[in-house]
PDB file of N, CA and C in Angstrom:
ATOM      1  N   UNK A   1     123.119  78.086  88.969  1.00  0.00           N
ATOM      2  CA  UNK A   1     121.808  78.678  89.139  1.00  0.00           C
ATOM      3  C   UNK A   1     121.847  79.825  90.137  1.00  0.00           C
ATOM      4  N   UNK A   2     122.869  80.058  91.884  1.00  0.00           N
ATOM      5  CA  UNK A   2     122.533  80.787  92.198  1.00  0.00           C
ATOM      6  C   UNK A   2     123.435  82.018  91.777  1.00  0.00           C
ATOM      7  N   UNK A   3     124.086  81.671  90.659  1.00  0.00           N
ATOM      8  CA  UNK A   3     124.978  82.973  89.915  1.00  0.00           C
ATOM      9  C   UNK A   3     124.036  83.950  89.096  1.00  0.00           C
ATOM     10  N   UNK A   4     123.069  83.577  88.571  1.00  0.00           N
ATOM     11  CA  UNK A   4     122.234  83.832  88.211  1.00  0.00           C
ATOM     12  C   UNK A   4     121.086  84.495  88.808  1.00  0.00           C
ATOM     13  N   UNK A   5     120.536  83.957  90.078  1.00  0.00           N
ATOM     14  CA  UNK A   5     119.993  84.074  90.890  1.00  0.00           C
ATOM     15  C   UNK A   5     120.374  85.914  91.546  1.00  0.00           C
ATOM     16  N   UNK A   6     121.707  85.665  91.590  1.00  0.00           N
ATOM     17  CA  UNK A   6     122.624  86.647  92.388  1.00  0.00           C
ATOM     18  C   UNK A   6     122.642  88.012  91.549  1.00  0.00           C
ATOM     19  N   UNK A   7     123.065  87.475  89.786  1.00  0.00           N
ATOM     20  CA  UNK A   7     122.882  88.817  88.941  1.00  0.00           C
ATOM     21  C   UNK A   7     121.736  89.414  88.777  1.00  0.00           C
ATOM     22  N   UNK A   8     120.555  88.835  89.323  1.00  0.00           N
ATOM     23  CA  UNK A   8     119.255  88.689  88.962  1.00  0.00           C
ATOM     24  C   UNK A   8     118.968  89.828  90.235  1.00  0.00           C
ATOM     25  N   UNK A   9     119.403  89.618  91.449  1.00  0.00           N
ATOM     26  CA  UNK A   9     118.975  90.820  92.430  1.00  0.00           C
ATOM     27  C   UNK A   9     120.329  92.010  92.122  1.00  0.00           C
ATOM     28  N   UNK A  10     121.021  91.830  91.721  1.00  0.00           N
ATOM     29  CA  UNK A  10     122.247  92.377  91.502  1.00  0.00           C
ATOM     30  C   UNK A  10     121.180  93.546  90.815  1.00  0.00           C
ATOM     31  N   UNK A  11     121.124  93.317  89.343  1.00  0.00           N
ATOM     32  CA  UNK A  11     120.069  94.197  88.464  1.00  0.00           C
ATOM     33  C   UNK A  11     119.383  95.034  88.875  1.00  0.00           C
ATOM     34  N   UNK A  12     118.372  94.178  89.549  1.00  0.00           N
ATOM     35  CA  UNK A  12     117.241  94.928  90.271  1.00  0.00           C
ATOM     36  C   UNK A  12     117.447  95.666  91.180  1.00  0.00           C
ATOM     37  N   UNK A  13     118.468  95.658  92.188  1.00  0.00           N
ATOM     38  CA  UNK A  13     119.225  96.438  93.065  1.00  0.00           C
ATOM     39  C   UNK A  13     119.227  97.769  92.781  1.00  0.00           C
ATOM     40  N   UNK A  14     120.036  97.441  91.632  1.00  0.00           N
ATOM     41  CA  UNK A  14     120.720  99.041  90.512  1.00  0.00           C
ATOM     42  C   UNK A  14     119.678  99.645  90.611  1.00  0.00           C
ATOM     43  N   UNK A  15     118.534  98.789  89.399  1.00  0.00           N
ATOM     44  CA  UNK A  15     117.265  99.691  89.139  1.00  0.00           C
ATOM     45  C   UNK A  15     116.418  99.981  89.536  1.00  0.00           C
ATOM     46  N   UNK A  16     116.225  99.749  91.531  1.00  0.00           N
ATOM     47  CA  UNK A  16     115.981  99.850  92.346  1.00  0.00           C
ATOM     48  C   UNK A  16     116.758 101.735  92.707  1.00  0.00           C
ATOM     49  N   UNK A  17     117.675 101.501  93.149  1.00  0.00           N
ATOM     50  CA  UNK A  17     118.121 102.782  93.762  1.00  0.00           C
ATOM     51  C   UNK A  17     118.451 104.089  92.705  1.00  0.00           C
ATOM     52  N   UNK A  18     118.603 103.313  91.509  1.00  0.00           N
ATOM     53  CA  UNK A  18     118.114 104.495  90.301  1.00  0.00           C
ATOM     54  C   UNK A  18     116.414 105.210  90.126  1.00  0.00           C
ATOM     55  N   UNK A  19     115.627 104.261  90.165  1.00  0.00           N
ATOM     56  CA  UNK A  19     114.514 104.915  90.882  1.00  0.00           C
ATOM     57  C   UNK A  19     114.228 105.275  92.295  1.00  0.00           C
ATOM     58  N   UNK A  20     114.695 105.141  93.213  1.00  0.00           N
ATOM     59  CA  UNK A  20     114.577 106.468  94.099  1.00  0.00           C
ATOM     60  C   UNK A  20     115.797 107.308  94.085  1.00  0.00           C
ATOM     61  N   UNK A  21     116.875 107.186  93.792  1.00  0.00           N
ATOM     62  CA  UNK A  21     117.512 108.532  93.090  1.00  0.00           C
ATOM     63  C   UNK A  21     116.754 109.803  92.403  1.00  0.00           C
ATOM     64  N   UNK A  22     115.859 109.167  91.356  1.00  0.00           N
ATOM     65  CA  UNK A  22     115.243 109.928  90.466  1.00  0.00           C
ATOM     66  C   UNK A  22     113.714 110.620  91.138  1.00  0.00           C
ATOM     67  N   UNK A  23     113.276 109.659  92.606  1.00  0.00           N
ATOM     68  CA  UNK A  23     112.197 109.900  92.905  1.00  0.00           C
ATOM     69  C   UNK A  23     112.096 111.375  93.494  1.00  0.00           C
ATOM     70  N   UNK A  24     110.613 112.238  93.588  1.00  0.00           N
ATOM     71  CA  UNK A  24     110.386 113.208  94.196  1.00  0.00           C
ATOM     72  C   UNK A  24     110.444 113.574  95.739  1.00  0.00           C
ATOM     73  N   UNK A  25     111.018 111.934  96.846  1.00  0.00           N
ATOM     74  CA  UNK A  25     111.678 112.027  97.824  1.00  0.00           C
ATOM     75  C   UNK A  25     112.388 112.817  98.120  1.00  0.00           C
ATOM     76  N   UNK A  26     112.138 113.288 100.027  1.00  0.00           N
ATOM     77  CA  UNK A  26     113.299 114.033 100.352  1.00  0.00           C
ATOM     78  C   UNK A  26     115.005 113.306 100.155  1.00  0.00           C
ATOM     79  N   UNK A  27     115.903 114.118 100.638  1.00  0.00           N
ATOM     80  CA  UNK A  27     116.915 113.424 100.253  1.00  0.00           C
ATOM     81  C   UNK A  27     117.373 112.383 101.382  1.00  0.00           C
ATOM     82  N   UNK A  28     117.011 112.548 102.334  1.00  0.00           N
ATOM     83  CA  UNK A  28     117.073 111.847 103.718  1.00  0.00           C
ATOM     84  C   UNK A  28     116.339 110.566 104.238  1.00  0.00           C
ATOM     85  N   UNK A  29     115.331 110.568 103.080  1.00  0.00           N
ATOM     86  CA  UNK A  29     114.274 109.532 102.740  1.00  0.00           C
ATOM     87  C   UNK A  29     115.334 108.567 101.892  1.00  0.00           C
ATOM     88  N   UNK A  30     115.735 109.347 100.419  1.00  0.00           N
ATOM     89  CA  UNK A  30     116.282 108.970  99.595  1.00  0.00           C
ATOM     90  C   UNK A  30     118.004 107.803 100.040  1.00  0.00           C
ATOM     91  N   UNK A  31     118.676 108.587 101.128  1.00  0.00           N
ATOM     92  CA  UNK A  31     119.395 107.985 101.380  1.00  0.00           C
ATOM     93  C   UNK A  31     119.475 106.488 102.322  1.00  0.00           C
ATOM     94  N   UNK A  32     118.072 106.999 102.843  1.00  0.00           N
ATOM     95  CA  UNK A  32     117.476 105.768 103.676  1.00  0.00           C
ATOM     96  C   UNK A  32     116.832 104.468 103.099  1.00  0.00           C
ATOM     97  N   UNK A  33     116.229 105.096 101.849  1.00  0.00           N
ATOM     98  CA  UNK A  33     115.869 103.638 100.902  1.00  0.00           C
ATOM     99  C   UNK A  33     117.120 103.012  99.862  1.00  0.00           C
ATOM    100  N   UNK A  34     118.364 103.705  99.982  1.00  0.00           N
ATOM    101  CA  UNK A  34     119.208 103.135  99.176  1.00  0.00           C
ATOM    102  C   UNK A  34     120.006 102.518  99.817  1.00  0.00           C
ATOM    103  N   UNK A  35     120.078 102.859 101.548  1.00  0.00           N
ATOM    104  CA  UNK A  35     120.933 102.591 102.612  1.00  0.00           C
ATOM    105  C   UNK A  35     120.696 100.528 102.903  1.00  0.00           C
ATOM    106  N   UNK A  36     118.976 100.821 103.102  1.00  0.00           N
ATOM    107  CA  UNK A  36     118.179  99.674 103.042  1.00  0.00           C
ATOM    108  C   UNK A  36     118.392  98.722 101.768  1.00  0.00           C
ATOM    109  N   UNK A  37     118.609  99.732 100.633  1.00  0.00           N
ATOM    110  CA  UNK A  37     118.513  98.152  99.404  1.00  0.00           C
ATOM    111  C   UNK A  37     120.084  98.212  99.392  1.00  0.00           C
ATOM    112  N   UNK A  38     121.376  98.731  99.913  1.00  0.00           N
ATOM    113  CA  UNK A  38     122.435  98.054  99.801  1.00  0.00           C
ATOM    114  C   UNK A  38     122.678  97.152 101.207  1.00  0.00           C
ATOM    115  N   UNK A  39     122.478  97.502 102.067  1.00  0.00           N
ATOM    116  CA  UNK A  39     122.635  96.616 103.059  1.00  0.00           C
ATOM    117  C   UNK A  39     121.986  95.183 102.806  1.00  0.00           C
ATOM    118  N   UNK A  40     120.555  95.395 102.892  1.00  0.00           N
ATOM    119  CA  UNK A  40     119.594  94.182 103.025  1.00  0.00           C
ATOM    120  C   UNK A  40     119.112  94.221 101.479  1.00  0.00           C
ATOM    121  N   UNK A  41     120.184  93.216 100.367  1.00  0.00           N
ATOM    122  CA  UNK A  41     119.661  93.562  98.967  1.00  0.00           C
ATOM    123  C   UNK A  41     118.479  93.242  98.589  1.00  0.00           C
ATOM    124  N   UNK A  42     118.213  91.582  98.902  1.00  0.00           N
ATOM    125  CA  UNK A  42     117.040  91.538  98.421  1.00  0.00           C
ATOM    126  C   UNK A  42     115.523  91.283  99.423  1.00  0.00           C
ATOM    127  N   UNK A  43     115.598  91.398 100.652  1.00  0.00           N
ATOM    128  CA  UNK A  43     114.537  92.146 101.632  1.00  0.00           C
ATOM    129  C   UNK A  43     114.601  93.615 101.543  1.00  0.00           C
ATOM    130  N   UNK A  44     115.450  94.343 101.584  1.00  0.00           N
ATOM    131  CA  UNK A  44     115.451  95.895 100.969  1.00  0.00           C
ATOM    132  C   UNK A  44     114.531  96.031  99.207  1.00  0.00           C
ATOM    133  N   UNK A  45     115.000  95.297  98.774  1.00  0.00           N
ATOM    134  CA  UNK A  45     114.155  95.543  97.347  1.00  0.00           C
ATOM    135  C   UNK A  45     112.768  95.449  97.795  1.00  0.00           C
ATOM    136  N   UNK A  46     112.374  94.170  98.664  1.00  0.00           N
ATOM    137  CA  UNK A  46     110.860  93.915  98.577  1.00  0.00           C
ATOM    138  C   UNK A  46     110.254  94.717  99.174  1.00  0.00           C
ATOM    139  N   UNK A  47     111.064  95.463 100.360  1.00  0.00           N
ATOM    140  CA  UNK A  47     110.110  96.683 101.371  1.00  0.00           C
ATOM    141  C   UNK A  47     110.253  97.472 100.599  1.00  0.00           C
ATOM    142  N   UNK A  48     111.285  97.969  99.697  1.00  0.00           N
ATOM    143  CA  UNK A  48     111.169  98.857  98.786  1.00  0.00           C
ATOM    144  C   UNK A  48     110.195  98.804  98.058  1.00  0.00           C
ATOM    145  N   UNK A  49     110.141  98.097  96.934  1.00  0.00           N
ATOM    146  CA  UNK A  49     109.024  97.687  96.276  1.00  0.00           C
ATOM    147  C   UNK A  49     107.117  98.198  97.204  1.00  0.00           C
ATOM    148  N   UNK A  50     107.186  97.576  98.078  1.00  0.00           N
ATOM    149  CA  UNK A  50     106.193  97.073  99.208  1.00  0.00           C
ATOM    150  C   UNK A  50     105.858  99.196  99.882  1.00  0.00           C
ATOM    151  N   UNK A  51     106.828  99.374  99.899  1.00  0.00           N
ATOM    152  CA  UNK A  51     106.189 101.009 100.748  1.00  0.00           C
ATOM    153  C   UNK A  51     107.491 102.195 100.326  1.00  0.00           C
ATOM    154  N   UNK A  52     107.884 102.198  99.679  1.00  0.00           N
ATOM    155  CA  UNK A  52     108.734 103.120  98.879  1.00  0.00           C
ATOM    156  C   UNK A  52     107.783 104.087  98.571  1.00  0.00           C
ATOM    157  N   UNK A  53     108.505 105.027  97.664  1.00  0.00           N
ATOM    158  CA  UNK A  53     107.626 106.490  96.744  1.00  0.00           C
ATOM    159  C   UNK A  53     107.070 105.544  95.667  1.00  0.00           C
ATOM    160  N   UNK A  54     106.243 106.003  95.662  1.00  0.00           N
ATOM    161  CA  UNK A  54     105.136 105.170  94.250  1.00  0.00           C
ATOM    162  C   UNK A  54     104.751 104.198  94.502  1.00  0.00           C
ATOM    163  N   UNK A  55     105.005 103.308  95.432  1.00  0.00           N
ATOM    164  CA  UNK A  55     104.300 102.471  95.852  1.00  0.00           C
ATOM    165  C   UNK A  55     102.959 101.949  95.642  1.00  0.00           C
ATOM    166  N   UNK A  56     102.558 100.974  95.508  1.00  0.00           N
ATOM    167  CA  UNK A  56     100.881 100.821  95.313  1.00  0.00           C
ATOM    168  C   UNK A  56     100.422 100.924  96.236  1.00  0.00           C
ATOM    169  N   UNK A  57     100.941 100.120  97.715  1.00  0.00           N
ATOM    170  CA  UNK A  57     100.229 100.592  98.929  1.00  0.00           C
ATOM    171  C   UNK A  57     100.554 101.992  99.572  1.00  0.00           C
ATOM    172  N   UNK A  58     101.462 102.651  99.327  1.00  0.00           N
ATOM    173  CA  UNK A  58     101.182 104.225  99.849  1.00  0.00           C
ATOM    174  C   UNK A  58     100.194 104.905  99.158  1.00  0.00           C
ATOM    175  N   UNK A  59      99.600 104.292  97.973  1.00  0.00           N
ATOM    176  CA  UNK A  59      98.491 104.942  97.458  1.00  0.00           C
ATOM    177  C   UNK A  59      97.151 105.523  97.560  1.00  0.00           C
TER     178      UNK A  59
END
């Protein structure tokens, strides 16, 4: 289960830092939210998620 668990943030990780790759972020921003979701994978995803570019609450 937590192999699963593991490919499961693994994924989201990716398609995490592929969208702010792609985002209209500076690049210094950009390297800072990818810095965050490889270090801290899956607390980095959720602040990501949580106050990233596009965000619902930066809205």
């Amino acid at each position: 289960m937590s192999k699963i668990l593991g490919l499961i943030i693994l994924v989201l990780d990716i398609l995490a830092i592929i969208k702010i790759v792609q985002s209209s972020a500076s690049t210094g921003e950009k390297v800072l939210w990818v810095l965050l979701v490889v270090v801290l994978p899956l607390l980095g995803l959720i602040i990501w998620a949580l106050l990233g570019p596009g965000s619902p609450v930066k809205k």
